[in-house]
Each structure stands twice: as C-alpha cells, then as structure tokens.
N, C-alpha and C. Protein backbone atom coordinates (compact mmCIF):
# COMPACT_ATOMS: atom_id res chain seq x y z
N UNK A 1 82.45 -61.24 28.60
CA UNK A 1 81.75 -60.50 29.64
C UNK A 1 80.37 -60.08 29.17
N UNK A 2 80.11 -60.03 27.92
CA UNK A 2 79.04 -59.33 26.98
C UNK A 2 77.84 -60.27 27.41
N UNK A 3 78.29 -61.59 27.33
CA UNK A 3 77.22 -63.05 27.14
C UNK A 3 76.86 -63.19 28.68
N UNK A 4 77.59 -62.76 29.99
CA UNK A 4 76.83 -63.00 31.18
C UNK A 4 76.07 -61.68 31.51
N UNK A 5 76.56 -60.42 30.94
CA UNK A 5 75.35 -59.47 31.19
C UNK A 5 74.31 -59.67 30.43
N UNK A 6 73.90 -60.74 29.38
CA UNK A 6 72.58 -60.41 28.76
C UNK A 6 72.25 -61.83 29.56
N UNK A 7 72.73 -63.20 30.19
CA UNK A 7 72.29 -63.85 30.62
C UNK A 7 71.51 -63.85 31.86
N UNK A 8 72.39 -63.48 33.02
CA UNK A 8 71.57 -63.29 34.27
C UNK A 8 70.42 -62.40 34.44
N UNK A 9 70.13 -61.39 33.74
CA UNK A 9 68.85 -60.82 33.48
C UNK A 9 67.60 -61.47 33.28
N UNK A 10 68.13 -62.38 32.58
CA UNK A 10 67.25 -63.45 31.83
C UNK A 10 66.98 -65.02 32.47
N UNK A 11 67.88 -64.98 33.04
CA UNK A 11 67.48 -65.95 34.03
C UNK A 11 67.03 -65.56 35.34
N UNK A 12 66.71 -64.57 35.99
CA UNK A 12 66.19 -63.96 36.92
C UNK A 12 64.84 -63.72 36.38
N UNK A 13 64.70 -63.23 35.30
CA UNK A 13 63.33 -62.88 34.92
C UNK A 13 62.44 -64.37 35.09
N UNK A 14 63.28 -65.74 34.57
CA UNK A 14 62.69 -66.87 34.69
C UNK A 14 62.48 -67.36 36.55
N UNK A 15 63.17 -67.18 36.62
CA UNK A 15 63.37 -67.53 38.67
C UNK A 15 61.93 -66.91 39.18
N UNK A 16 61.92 -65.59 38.86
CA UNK A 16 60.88 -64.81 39.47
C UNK A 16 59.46 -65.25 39.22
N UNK A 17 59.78 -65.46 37.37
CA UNK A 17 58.21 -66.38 36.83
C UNK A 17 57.79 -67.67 37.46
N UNK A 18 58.61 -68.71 37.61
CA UNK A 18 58.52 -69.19 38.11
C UNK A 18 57.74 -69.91 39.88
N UNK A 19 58.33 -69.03 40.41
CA UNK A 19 58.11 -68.20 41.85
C UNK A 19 56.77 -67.81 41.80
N UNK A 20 56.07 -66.63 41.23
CA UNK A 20 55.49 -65.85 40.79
C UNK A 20 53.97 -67.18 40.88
N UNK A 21 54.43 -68.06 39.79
CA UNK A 21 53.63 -69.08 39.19
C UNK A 21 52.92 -69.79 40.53
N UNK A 22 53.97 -70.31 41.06
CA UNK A 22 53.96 -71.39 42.53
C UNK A 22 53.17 -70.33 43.68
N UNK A 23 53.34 -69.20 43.63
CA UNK A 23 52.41 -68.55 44.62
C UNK A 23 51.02 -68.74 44.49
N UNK A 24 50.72 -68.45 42.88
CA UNK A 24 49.06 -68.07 42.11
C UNK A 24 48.28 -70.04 42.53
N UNK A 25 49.34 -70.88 42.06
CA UNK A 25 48.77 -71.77 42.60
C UNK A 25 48.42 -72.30 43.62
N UNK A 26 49.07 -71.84 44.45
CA UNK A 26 49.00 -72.76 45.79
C UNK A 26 47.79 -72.19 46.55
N UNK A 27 46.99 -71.21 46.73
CA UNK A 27 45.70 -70.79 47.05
C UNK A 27 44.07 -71.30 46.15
N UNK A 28 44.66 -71.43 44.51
CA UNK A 28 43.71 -72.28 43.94
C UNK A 28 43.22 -73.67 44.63
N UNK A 29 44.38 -74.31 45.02
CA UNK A 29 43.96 -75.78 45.30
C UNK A 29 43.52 -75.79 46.52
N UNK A 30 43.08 -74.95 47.32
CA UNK A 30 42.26 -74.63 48.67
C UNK A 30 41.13 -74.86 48.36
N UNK A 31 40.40 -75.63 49.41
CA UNK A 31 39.04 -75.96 49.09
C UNK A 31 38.00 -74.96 49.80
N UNK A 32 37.33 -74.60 48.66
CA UNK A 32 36.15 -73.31 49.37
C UNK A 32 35.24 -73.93 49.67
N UNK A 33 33.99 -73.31 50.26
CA UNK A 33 32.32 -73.47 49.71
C UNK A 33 32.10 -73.03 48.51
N UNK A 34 32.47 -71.59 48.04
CA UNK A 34 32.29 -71.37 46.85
C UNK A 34 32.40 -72.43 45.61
N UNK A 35 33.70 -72.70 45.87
CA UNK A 35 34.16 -74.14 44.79
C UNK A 35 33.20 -75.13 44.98
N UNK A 36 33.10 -75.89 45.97
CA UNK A 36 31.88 -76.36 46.04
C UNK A 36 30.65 -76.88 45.69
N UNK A 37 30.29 -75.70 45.54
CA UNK A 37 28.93 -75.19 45.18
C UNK A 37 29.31 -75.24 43.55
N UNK A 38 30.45 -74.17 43.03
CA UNK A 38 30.06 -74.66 41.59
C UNK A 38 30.75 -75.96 40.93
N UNK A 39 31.49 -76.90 41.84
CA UNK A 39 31.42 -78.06 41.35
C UNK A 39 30.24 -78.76 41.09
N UNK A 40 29.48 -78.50 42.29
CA UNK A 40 28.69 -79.48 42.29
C UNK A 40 27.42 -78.86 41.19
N UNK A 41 27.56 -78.06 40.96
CA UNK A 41 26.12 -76.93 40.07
C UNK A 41 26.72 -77.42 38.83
N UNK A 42 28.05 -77.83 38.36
CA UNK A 42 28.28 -77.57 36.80
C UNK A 42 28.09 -79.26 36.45
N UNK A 43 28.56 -80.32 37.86
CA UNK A 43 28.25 -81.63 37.54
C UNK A 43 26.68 -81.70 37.33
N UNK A 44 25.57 -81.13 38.29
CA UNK A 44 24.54 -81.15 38.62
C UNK A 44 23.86 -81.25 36.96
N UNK A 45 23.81 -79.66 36.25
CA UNK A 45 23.84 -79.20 34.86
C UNK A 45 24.41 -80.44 33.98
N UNK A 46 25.33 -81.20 34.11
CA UNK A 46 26.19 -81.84 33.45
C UNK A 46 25.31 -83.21 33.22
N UNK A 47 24.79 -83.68 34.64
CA UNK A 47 24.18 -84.99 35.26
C UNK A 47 25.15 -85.77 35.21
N UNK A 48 26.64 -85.56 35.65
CA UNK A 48 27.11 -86.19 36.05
C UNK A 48 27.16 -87.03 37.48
N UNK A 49 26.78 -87.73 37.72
CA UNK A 49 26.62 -88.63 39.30
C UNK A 49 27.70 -88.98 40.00
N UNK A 50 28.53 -89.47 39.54
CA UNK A 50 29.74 -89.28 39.90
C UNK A 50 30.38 -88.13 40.50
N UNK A 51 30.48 -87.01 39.91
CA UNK A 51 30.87 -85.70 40.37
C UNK A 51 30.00 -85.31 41.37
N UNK A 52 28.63 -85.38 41.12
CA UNK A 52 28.01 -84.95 42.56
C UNK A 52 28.08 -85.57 43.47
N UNK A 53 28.09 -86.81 43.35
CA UNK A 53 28.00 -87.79 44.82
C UNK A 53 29.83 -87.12 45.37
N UNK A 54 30.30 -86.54 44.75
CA UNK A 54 31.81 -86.43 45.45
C UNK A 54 31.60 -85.36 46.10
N UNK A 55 30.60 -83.92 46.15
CA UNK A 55 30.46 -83.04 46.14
C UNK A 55 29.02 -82.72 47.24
N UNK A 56 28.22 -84.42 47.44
CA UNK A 56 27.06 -84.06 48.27
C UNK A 56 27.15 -84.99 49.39
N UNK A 57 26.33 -84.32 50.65
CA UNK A 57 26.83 -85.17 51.55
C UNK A 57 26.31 -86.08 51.54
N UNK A 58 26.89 -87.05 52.46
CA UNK A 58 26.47 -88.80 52.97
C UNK A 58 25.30 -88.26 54.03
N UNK A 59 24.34 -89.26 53.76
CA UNK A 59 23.53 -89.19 54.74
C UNK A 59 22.72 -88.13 55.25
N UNK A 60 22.92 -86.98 54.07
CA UNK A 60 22.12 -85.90 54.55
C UNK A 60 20.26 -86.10 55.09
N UNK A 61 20.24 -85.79 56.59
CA UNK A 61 18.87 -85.98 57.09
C UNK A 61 17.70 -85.24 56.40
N UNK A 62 17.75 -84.42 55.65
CA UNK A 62 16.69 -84.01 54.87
C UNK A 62 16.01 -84.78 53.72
N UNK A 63 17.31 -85.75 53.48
CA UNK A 63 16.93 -86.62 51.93
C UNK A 63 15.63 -87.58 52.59
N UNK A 64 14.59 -88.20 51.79
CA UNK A 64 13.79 -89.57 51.99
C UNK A 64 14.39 -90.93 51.88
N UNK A 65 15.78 -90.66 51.33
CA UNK A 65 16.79 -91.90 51.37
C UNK A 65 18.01 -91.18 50.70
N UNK A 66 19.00 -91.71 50.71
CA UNK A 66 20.10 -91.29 50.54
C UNK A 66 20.84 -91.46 49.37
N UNK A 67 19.69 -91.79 48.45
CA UNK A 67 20.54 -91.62 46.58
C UNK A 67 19.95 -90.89 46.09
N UNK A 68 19.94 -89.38 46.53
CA UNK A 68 19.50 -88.52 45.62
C UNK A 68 20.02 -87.99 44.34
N UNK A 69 21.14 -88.43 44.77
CA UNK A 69 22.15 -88.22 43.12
C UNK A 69 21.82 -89.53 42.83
N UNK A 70 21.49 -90.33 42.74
CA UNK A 70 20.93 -91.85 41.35
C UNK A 70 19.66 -91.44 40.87
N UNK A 71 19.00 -91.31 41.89
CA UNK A 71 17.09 -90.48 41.14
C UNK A 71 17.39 -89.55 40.29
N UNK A 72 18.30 -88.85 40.72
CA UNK A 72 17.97 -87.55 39.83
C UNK A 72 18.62 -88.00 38.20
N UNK A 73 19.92 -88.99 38.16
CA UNK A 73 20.27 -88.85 37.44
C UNK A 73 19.47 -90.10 36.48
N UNK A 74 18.69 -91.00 37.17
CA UNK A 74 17.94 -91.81 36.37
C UNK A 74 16.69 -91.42 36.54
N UNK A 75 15.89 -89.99 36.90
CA UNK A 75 15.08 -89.23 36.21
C UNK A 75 15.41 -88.96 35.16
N UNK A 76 16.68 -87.90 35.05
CA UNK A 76 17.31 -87.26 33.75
C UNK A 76 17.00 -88.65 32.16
N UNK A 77 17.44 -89.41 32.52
CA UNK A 77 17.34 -90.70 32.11
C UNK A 77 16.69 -91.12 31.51
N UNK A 78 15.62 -91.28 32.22
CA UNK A 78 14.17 -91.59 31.70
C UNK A 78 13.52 -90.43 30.80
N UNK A 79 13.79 -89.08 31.08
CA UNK A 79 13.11 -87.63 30.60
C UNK A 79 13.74 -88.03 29.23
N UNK A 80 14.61 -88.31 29.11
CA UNK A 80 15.96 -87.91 27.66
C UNK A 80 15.14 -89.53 26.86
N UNK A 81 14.89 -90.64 27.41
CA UNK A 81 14.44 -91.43 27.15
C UNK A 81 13.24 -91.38 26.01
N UNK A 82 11.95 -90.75 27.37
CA UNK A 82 10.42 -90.49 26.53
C UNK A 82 10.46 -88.98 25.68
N UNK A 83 11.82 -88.50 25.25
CA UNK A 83 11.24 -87.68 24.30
C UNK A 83 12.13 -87.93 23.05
N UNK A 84 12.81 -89.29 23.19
CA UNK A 84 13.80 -89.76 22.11
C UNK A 84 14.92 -89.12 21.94
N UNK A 85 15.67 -89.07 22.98
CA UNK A 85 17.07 -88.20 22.65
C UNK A 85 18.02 -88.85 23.70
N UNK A 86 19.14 -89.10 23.44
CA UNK A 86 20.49 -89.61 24.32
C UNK A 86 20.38 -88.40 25.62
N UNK A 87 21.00 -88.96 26.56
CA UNK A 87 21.23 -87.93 27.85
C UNK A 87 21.99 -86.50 27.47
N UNK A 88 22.34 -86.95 26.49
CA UNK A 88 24.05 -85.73 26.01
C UNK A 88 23.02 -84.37 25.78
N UNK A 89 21.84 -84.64 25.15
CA UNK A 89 21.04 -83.38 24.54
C UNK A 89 20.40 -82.76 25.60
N UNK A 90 20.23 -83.46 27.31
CA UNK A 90 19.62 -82.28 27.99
C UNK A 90 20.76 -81.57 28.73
N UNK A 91 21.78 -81.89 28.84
CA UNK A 91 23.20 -81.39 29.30
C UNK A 91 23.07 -79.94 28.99
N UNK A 92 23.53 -79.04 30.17
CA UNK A 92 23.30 -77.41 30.18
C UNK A 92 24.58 -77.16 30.81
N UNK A 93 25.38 -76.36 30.47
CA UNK A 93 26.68 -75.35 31.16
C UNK A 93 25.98 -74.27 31.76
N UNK A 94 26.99 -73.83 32.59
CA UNK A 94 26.74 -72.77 33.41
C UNK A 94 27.60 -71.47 32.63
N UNK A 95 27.19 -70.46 32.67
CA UNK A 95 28.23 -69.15 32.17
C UNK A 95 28.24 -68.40 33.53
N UNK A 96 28.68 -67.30 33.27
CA UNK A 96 29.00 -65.91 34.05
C UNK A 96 28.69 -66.49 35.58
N UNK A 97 29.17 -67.56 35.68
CA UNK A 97 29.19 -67.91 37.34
C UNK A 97 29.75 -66.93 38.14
N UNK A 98 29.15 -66.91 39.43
CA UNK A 98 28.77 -65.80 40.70
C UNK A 98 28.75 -66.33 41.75
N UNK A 99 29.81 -66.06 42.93
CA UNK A 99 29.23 -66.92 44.66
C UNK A 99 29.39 -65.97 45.24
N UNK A 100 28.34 -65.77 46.44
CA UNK A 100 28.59 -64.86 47.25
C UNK A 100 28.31 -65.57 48.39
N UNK A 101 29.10 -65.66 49.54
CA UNK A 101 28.82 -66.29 50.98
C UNK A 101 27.86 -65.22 51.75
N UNK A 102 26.45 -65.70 51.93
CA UNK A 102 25.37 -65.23 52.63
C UNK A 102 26.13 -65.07 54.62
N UNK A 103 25.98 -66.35 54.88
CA UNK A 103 26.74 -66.44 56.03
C UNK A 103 27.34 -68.02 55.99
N UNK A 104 27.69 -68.09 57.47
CA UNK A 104 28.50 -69.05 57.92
C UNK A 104 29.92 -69.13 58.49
N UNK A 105 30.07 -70.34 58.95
CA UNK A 105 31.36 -70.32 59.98
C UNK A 105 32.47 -71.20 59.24
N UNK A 106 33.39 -72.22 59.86
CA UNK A 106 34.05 -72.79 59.31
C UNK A 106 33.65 -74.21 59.47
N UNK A 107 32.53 -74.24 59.68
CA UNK A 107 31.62 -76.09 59.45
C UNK A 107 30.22 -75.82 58.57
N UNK A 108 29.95 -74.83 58.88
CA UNK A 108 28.25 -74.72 57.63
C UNK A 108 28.67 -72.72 57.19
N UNK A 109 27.71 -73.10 55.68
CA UNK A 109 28.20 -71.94 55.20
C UNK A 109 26.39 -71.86 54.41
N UNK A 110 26.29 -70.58 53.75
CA UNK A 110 25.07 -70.73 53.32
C UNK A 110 25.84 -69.57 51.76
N UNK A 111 25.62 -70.49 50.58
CA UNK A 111 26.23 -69.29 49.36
C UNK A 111 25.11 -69.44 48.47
N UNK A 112 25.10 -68.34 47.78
CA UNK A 112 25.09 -67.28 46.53
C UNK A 112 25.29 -67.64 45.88
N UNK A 113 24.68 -68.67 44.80
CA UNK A 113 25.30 -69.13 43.33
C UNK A 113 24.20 -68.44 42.31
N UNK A 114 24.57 -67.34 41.58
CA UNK A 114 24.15 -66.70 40.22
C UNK A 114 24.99 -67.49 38.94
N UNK A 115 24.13 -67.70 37.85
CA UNK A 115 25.02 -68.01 36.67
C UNK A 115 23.85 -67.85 35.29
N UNK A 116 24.39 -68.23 34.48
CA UNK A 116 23.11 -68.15 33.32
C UNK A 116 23.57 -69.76 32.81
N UNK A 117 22.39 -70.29 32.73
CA UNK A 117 22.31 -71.67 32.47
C UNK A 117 21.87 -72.01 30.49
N UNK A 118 22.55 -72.45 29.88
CA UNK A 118 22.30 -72.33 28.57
C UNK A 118 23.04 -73.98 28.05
N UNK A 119 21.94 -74.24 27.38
CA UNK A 119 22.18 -75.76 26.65
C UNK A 119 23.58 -75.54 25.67
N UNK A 120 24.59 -75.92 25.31
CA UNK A 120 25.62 -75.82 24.52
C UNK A 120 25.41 -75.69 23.04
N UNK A 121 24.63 -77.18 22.77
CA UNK A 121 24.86 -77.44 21.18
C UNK A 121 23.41 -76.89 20.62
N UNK A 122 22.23 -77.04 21.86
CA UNK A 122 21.08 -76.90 21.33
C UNK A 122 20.49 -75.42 20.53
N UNK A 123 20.92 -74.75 21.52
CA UNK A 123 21.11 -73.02 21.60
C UNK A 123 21.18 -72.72 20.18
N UNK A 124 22.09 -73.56 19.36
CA UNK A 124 22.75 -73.29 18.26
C UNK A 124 21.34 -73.23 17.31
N UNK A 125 20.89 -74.52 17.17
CA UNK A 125 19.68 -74.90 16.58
C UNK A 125 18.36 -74.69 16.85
N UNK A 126 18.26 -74.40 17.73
CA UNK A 126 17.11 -73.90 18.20
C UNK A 126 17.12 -72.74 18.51
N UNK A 127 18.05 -72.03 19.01
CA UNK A 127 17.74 -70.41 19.11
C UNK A 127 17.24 -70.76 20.78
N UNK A 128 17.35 -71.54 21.35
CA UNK A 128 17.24 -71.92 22.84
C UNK A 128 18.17 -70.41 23.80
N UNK A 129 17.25 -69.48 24.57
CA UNK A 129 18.05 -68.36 25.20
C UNK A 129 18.80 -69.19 26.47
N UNK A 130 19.44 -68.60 27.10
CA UNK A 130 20.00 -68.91 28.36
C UNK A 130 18.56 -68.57 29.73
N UNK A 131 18.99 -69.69 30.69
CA UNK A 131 17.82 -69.20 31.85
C UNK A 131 18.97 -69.24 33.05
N UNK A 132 18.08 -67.83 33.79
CA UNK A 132 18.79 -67.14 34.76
C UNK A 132 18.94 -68.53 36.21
N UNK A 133 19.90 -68.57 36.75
CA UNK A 133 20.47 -69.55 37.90
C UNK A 133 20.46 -68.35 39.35
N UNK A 134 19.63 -68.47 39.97
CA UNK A 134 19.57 -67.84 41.52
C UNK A 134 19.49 -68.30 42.59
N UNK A 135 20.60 -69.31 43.52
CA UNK A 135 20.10 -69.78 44.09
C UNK A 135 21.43 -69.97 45.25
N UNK A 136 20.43 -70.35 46.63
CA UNK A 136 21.08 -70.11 47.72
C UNK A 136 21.07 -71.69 48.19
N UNK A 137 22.42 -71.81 48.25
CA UNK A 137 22.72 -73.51 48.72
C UNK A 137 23.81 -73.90 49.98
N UNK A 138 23.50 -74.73 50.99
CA UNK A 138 23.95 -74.98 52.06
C UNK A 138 24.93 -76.04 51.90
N UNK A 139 26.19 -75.50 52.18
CA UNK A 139 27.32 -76.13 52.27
C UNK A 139 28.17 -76.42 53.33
N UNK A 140 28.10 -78.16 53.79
CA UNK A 140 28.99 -78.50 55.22
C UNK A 140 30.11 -78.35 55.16
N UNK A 141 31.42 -78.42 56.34
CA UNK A 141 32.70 -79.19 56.14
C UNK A 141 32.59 -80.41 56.87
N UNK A 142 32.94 -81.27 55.85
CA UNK A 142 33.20 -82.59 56.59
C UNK A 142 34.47 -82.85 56.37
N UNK A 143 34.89 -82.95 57.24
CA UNK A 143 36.64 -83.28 57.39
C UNK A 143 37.30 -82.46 56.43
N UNK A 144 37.31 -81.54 56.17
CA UNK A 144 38.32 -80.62 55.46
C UNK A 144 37.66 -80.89 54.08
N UNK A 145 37.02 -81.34 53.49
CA UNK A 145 35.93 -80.84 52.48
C UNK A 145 34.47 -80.29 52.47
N UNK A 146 33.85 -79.22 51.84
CA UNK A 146 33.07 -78.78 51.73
C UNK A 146 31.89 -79.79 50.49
N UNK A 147 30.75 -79.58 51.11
CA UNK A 147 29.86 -80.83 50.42
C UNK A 147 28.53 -80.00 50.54
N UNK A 148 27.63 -80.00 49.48
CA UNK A 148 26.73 -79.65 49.09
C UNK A 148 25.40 -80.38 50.21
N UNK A 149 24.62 -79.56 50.75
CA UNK A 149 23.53 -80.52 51.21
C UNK A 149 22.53 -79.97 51.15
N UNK A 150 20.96 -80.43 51.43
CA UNK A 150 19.64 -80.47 51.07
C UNK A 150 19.36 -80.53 49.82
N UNK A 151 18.41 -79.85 49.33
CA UNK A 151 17.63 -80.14 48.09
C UNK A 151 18.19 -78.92 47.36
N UNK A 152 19.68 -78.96 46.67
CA UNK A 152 19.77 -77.76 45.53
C UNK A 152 19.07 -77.80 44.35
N UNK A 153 19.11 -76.70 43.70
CA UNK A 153 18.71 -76.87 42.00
C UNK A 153 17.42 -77.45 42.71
N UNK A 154 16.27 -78.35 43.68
CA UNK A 154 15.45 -78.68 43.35
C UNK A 154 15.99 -79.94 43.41
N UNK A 155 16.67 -80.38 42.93
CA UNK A 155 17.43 -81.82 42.73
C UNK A 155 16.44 -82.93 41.94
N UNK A 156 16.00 -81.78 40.55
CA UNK A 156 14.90 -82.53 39.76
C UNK A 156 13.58 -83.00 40.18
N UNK A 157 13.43 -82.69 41.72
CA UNK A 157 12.43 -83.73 42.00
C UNK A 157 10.85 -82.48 42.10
C-alpha cells in the first residue's frame, strides 16, 4: 500500500507537467506581426536571403523590381568582397529585442521593432559597441501569414 501512495502523486505531478507544457506551446506557434518582423530583422542582420524572401512580400508595389532580397544580399556581397573579408564578418545579431504594434487590423499592421544591433565575433576584437535598432515596419497578412513589406532596415539601399 506504501508503493501506490508515493506513486500516484508522482505521476500526477507528471500528467499535469505535461499538460502544463502542451498549453505554453500551442500559442507560440501562432503567427504574429511581431514574429514577423523579428524574423525577418534577425535574417535581415544575418543576410540570410532565404529567410527573408520567406518573410517579405511577393510583389510588393513599392519595390523598383521585385528582388529586393537578392540586391541586398549581393550588395552585402560585394561590400564584404572590396574590403577583403568573407560575408560571415559583416553578420550582426540583434539583442534586447522589443515589438510594439503602432496600429492595425487583421490584414495590415504597422510595429515597433527596438533592439541593439551588435556584430558577434567582431565586438570581441575590436571593442565594436552595439548600435541602437528603431524602427517602424509594415506588416501584411497574406493568407494566414504575416510578411514584411516596403523598404525596412533601409534594405541596404
């Protein structure tokens, strides 16, 4: 009788964790603007092209053509090129990321991305500070994803 009062305690405590677990996730994998926005800001930082083109829209009418994620990332390219360094060395993370939804509905949204932008490895060696990230970026839904559009960050150009 000793061995099922210390068991079911203990397996309830697991049931509940469990439970507990499956709640916390199931609101993560909801797609925000917020998310969004810092997907597309940490690929952006990253120069990953791939990640942004998943993250920016098709066909946005503001672009002069519609590969603004290839320019930017074969600007990056060329920059890392003429000062003799692989792409890996202009690569910047984002820290203390921040969204705040300015406005919007449930098809356009307008957010709030604060962060401090700081090179990883360079920082180290150079004593490189972090530079402040302030910026307000317009985010569609297209079909149940949220997608980055116009000219964020500048978009290098």
């Amino acid at each position: 009788m000793k061995q099922n009062e210390k068991f079911v305690p203990m397996m309830l405590t697991l049931i509940v964790g469990v439970v507990l677990q499956v709640l916390f996730i199931i609101p993560d994998t909801k797609d925000t603007p917020g998310r969004a926005v810092i997907e597309f800001a940490r690929a952006y930082f990253q120069i990953d092209g791939v990640a942004m083109k998943g993250r920016f829209c098709d066909g946005d009418k503001s672009m002069a053509d519609s590969d603004a994620v290839g320019r930017y990332v074969y600007q990056k390219t060329i920059e890392a090129r003429e000062r003799g360094l692989g792409l890996f060395y202009l690569k910047d993370k984002l820290y203390e990321i921040r969204t705040h939804r300015i406005s919007g509905d449930e098809k356009n949204a307008e957010i709030r991305l604060t962060a401090e932008v700081k090179p990883p490895l360079k920082s180290f060696f150079t004593k490189e500070g972090y530079r402040p990230l302030d910026e307000i970026v317009t985010v569609v839904n297209d079909n149940g994803r949220w997608k980055v559009c116009g000219h964020p960050f500048s978009m290098g150009l």
